[in-house]
PDB file of N, CA and C in Angstrom:
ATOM      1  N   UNK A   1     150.425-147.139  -5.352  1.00  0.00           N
ATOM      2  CA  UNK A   1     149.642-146.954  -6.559  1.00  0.00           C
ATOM      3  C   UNK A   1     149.068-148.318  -6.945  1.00  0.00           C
ATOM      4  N   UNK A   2     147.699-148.039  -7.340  1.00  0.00           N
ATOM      5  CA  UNK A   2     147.543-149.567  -7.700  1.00  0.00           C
ATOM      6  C   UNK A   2     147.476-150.102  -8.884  1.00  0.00           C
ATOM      7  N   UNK A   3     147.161-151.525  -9.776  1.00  0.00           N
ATOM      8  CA  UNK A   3     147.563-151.898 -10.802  1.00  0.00           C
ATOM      9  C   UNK A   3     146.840-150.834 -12.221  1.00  0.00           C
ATOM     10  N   UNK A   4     145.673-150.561 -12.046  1.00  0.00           N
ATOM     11  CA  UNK A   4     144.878-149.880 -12.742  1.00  0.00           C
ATOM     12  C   UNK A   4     145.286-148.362 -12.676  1.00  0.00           C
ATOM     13  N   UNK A   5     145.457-148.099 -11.382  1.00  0.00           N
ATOM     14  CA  UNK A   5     146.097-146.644 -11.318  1.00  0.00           C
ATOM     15  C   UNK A   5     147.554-146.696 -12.566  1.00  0.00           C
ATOM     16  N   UNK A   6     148.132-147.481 -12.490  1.00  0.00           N
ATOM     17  CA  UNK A   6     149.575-147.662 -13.337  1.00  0.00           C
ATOM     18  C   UNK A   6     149.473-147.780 -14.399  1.00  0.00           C
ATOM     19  N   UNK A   7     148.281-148.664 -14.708  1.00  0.00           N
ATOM     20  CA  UNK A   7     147.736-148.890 -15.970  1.00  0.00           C
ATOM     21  C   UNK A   7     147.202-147.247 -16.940  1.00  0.00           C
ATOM     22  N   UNK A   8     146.607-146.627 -16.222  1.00  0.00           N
ATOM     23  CA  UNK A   8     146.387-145.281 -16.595  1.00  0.00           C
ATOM     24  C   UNK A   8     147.064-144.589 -16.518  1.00  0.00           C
ATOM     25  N   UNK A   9     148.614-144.125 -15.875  1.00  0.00           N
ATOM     26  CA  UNK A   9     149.382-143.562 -16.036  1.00  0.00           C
ATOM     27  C   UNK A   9     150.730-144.164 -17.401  1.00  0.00           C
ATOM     28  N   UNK A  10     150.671-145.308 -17.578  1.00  0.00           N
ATOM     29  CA  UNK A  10     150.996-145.862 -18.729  1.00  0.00           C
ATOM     30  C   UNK A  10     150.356-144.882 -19.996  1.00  0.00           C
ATOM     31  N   UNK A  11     149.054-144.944 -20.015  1.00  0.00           N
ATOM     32  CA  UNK A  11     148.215-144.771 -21.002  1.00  0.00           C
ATOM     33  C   UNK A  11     148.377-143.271 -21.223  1.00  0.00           C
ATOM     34  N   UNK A  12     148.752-142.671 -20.175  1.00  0.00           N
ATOM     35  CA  UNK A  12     148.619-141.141 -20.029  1.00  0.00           C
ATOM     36  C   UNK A  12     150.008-140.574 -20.782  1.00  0.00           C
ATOM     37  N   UNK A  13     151.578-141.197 -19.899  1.00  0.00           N
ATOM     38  CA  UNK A  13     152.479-141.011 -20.914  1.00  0.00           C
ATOM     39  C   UNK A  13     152.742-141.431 -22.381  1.00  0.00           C
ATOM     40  N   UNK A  14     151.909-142.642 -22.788  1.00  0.00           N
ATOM     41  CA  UNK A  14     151.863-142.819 -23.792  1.00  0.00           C
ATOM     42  C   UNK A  14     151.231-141.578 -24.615  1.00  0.00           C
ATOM     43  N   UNK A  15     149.942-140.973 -24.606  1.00  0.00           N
ATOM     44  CA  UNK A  15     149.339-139.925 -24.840  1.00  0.00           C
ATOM     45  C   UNK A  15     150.409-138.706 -25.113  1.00  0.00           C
ATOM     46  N   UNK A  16     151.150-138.799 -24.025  1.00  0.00           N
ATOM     47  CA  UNK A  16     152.179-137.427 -23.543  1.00  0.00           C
ATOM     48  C   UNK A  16     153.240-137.628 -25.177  1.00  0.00           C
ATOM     49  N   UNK A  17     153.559-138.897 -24.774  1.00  0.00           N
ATOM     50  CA  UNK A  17     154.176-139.030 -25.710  1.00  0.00           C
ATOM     51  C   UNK A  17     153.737-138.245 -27.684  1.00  0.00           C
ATOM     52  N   UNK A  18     152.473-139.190 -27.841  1.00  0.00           N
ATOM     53  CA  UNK A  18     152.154-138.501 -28.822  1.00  0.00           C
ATOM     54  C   UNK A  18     152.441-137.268 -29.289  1.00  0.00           C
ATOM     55  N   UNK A  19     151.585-136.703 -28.179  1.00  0.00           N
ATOM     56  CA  UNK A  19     151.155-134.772 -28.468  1.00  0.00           C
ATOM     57  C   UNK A  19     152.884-134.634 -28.440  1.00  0.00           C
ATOM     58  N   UNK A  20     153.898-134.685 -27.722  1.00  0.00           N
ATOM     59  CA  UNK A  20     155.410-134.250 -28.115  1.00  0.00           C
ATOM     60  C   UNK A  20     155.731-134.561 -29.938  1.00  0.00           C
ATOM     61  N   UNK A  21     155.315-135.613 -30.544  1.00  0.00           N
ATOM     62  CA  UNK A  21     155.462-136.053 -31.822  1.00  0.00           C
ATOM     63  C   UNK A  21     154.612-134.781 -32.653  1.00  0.00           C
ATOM     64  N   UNK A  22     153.387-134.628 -32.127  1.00  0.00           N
ATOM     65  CA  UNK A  22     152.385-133.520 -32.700  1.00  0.00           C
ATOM     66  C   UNK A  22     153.203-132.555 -33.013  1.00  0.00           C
ATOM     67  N   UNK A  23     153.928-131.926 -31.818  1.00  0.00           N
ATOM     68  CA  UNK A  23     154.510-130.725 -31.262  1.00  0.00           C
ATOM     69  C   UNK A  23     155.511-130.653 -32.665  1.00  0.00           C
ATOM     70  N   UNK A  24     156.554-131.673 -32.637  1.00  0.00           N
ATOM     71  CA  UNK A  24     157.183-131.776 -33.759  1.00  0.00           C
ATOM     72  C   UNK A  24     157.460-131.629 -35.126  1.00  0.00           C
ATOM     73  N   UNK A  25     155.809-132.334 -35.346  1.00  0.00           N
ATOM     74  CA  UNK A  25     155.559-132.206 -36.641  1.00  0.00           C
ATOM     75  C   UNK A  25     154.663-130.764 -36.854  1.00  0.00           C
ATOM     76  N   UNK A  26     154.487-130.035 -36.016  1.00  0.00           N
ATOM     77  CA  UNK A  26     153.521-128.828 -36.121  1.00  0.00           C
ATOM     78  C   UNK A  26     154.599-127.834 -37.094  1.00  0.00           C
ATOM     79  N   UNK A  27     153.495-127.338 -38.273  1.00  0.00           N
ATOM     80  CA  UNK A  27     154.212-127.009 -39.294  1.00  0.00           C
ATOM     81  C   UNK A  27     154.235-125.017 -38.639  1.00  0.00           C
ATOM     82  N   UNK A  28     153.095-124.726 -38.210  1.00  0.00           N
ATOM     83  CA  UNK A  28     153.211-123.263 -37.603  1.00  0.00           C
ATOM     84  C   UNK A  28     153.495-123.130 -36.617  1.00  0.00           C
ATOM     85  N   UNK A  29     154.193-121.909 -35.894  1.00  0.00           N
ATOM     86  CA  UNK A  29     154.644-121.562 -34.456  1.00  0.00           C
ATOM     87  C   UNK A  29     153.011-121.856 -33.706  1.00  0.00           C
ATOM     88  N   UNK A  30     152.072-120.903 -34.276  1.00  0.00           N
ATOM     89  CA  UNK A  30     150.498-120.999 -33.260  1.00  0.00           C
ATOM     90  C   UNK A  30     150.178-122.787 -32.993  1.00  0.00           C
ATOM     91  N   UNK A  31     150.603-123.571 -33.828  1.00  0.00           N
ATOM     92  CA  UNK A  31     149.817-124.518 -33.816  1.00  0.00           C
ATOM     93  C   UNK A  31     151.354-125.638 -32.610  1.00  0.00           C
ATOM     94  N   UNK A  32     152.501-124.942 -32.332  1.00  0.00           N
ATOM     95  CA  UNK A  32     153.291-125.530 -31.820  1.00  0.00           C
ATOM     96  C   UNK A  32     153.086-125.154 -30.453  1.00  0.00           C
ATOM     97  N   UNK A  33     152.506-123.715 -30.192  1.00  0.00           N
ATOM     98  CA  UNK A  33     152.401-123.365 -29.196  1.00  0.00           C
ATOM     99  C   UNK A  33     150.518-123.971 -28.225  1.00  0.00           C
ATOM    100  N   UNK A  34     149.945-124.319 -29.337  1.00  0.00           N
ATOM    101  CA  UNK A  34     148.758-124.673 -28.692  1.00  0.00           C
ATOM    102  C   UNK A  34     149.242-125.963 -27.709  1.00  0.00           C
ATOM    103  N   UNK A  35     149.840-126.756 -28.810  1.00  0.00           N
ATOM    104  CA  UNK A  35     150.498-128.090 -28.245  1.00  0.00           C
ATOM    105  C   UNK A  35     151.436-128.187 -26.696  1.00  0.00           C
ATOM    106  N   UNK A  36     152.207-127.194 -27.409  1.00  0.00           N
ATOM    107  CA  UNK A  36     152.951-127.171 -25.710  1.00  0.00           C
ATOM    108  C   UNK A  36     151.714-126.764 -24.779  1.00  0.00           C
ATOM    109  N   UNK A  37     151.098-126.104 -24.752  1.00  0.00           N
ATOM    110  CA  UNK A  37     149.945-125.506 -24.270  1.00  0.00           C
ATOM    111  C   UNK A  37     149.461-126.797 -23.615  1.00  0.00           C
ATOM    112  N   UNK A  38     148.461-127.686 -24.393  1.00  0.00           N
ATOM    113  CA  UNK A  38     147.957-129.307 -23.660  1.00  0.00           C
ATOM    114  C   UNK A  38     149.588-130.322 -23.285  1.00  0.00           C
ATOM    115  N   UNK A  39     150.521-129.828 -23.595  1.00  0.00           N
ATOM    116  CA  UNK A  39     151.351-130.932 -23.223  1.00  0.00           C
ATOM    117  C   UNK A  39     151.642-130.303 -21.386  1.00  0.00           C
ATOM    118  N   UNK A  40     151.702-129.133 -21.514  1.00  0.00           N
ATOM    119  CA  UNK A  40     151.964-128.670 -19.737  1.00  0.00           C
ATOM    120  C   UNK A  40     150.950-128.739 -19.330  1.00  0.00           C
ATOM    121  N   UNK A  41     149.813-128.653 -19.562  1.00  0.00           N
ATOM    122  CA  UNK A  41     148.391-128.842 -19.171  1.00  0.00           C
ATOM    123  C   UNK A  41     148.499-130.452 -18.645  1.00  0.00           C
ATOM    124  N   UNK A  42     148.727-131.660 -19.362  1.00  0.00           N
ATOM    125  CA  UNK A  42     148.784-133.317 -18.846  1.00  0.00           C
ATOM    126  C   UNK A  42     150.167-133.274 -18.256  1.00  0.00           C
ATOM    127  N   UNK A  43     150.753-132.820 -18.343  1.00  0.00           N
ATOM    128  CA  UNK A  43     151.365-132.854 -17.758  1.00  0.00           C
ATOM    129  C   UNK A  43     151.802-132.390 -15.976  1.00  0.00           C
ATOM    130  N   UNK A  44     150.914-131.437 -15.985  1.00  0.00           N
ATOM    131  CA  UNK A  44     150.579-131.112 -14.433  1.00  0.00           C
ATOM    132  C   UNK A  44     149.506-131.974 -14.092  1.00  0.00           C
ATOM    133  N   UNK A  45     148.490-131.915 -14.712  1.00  0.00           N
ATOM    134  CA  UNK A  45     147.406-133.138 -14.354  1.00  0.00           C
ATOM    135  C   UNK A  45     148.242-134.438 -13.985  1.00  0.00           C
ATOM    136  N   UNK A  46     148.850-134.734 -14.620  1.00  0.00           N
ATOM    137  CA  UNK A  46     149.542-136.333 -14.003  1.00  0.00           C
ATOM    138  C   UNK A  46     150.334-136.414 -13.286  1.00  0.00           C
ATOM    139  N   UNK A  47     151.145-135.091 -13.074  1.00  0.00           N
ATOM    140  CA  UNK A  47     151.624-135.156 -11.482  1.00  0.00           C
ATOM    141  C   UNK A  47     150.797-135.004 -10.568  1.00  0.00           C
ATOM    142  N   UNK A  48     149.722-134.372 -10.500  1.00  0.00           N
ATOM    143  CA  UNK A  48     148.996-133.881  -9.633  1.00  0.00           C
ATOM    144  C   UNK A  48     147.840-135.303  -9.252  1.00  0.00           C
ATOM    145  N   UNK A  49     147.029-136.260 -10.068  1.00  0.00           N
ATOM    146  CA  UNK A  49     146.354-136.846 -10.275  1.00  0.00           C
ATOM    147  C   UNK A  49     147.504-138.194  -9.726  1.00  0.00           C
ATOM    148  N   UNK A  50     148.425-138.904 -10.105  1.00  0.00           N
ATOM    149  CA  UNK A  50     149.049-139.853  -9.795  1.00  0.00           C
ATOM    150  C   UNK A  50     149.749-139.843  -8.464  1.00  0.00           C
ATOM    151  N   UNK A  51     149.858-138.594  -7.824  1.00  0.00           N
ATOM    152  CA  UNK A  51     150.816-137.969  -6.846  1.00  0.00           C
ATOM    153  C   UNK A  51     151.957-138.250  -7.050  1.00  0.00           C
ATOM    154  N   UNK A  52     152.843-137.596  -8.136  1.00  0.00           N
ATOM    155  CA  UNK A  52     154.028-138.366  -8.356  1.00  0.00           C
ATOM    156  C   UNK A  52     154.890-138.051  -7.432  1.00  0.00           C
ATOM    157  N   UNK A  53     154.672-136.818  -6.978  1.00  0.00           N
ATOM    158  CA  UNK A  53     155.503-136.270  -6.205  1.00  0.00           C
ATOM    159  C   UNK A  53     155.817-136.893  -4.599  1.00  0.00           C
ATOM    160  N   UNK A  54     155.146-137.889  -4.705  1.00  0.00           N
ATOM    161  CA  UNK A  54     155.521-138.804  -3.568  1.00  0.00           C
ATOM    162  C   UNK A  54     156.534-139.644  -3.765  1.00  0.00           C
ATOM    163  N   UNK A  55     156.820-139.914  -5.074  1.00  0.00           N
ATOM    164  CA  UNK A  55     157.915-140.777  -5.836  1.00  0.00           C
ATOM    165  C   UNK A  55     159.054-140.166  -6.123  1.00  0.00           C
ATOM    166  N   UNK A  56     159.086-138.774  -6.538  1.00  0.00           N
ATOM    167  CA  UNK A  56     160.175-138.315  -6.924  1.00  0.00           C
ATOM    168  C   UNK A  56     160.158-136.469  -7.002  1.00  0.00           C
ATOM    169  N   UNK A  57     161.283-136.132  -5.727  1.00  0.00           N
ATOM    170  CA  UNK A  57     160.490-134.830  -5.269  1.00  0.00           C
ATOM    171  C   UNK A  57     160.739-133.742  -6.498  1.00  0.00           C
ATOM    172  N   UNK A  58     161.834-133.973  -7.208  1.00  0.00           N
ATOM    173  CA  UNK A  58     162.342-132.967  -8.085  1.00  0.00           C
ATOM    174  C   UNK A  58     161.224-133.179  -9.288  1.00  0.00           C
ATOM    175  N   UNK A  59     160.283-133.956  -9.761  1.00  0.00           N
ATOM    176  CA  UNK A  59     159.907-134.557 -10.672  1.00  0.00           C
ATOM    177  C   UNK A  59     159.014-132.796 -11.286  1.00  0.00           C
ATOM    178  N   UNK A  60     158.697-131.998 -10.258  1.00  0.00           N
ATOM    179  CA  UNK A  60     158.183-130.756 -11.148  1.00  0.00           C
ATOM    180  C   UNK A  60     159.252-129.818 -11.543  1.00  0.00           C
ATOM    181  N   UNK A  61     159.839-130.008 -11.316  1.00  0.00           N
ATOM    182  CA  UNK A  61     161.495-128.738 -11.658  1.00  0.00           C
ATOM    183  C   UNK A  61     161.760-129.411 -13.119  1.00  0.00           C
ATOM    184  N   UNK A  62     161.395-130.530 -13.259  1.00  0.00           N
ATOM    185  CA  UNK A  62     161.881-130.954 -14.851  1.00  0.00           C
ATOM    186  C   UNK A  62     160.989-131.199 -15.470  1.00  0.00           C
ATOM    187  N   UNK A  63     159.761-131.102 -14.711  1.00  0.00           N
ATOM    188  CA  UNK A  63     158.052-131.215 -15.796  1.00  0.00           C
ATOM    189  C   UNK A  63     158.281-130.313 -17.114  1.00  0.00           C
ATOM    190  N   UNK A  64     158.872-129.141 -16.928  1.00  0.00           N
ATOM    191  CA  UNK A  64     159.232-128.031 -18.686  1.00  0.00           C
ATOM    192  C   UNK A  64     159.990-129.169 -19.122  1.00  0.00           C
ATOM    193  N   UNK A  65     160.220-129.650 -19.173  1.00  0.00           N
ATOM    194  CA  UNK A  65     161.208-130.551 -20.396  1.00  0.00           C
ATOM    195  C   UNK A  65     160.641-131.940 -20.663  1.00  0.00           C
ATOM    196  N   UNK A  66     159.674-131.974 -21.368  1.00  0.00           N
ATOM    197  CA  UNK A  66     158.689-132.960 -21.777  1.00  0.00           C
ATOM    198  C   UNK A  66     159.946-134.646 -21.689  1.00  0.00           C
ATOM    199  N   UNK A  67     160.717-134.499 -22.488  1.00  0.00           N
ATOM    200  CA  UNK A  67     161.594-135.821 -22.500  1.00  0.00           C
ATOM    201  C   UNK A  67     162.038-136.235 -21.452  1.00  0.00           C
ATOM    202  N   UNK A  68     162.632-135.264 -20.601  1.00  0.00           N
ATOM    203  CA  UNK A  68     163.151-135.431 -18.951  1.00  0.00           C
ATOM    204  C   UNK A  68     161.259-136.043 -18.416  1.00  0.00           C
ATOM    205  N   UNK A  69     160.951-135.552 -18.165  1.00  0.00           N
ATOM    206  CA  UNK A  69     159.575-136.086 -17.634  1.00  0.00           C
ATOM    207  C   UNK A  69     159.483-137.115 -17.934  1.00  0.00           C
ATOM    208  N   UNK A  70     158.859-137.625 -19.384  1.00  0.00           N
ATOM    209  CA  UNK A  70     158.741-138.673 -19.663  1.00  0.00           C
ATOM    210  C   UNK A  70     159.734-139.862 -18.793  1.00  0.00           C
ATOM    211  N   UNK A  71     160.483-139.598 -19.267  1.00  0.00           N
ATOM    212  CA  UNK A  71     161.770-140.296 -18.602  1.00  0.00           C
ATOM    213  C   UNK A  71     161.946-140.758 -16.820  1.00  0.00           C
ATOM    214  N   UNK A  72     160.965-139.573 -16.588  1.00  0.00           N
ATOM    215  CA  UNK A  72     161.435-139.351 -15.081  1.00  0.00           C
ATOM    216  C   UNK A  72     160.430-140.794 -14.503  1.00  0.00           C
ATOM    217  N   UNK A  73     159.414-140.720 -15.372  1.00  0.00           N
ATOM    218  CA  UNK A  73     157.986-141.319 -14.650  1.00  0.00           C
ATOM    219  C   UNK A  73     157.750-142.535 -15.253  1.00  0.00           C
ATOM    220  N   UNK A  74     158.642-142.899 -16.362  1.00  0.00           N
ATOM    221  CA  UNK A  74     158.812-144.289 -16.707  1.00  0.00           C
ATOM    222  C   UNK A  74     159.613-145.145 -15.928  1.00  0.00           C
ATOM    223  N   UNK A  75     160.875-144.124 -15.833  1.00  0.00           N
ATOM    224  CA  UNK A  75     161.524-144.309 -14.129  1.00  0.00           C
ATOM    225  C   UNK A  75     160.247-144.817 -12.611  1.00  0.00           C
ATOM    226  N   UNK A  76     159.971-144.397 -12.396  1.00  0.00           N
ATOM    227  CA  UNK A  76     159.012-143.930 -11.385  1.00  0.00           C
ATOM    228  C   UNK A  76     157.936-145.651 -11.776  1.00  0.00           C
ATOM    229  N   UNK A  77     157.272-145.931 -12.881  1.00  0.00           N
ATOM    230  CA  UNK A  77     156.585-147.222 -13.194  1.00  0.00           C
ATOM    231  C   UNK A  77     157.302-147.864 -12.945  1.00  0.00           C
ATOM    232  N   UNK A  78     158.467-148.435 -14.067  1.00  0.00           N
ATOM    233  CA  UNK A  78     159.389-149.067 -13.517  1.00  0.00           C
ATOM    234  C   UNK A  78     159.540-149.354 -11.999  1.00  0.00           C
ATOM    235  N   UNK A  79     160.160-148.966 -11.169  1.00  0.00           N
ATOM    236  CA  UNK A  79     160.333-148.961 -10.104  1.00  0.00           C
ATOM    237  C   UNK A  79     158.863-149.725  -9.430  1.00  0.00           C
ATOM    238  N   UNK A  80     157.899-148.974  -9.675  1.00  0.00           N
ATOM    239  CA  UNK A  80     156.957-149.684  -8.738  1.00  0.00           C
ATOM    240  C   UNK A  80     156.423-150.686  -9.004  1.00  0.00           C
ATOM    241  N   UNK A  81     156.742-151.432 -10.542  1.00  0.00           N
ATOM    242  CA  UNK A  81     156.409-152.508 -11.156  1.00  0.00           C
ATOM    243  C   UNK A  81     157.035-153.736 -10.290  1.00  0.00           C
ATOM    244  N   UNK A  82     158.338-153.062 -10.651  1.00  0.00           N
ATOM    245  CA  UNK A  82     159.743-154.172  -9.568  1.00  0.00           C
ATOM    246  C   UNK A  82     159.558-154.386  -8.035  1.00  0.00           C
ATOM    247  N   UNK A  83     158.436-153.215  -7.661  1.00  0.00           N
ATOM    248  CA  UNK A  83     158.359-153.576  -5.897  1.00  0.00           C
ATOM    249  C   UNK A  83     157.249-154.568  -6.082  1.00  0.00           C
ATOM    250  N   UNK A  84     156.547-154.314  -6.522  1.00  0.00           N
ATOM    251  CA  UNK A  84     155.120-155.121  -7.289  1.00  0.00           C
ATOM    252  C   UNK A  84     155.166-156.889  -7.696  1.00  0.00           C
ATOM    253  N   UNK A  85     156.285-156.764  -8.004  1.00  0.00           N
ATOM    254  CA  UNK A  85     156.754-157.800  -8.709  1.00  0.00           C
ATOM    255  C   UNK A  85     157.579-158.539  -6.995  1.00  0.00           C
ATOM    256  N   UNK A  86     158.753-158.144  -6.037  1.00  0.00           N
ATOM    257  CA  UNK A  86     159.095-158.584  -5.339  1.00  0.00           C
ATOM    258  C   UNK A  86     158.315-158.799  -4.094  1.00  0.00           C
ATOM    259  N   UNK A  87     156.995-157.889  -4.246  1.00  0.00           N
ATOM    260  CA  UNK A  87     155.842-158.015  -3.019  1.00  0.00           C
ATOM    261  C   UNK A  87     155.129-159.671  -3.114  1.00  0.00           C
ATOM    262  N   UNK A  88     155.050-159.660  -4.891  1.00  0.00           N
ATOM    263  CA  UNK A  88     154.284-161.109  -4.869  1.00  0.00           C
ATOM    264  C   UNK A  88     154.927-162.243  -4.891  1.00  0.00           C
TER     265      UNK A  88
END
């Protein structure tokens, strides 16, 4: 992945992040369900778009659980920051 590619997947879980806070504060069921709605929506997009699944094979079996995800693919930066970091 390259630095800009990382850079946008930063930007993307950050995003992810948000809309979960949205989700939260959503005062009606319709307006909680739209949310989950775009949160599985970026959320397949950024596995699909980053290829995460080259990084971590289970990483769609826990995509439904927005926090596990998050988690999984900060994992996943991490990691390639540190190869990144021992390459140079």
């Amino acid at each position: 992945m390259t630095y800009k590619q990382l850079e946008e997947l930063k930007k993307d879980i950050y995003l992810l992040k948000v809309k979960t806070i949205e989700k939260n504060k959503a005062k009606t069921i319709k307006n909680r369900e739209t949310i989950e709605s775009i949160i599985q929506y970026q959320t397949q997009r950024i596995i699909d778009n980053y290829q995460l699944l080259k990084y971590h094979l289970g990483i769609k079996e826990e995509s439904h659980i927005t926090k596990f995800f998050i988690q999984d693919v900060e994992d996943i930066i991490q990691k390639i920051e540190n190869k990144n970091t021992n390459d140079n």
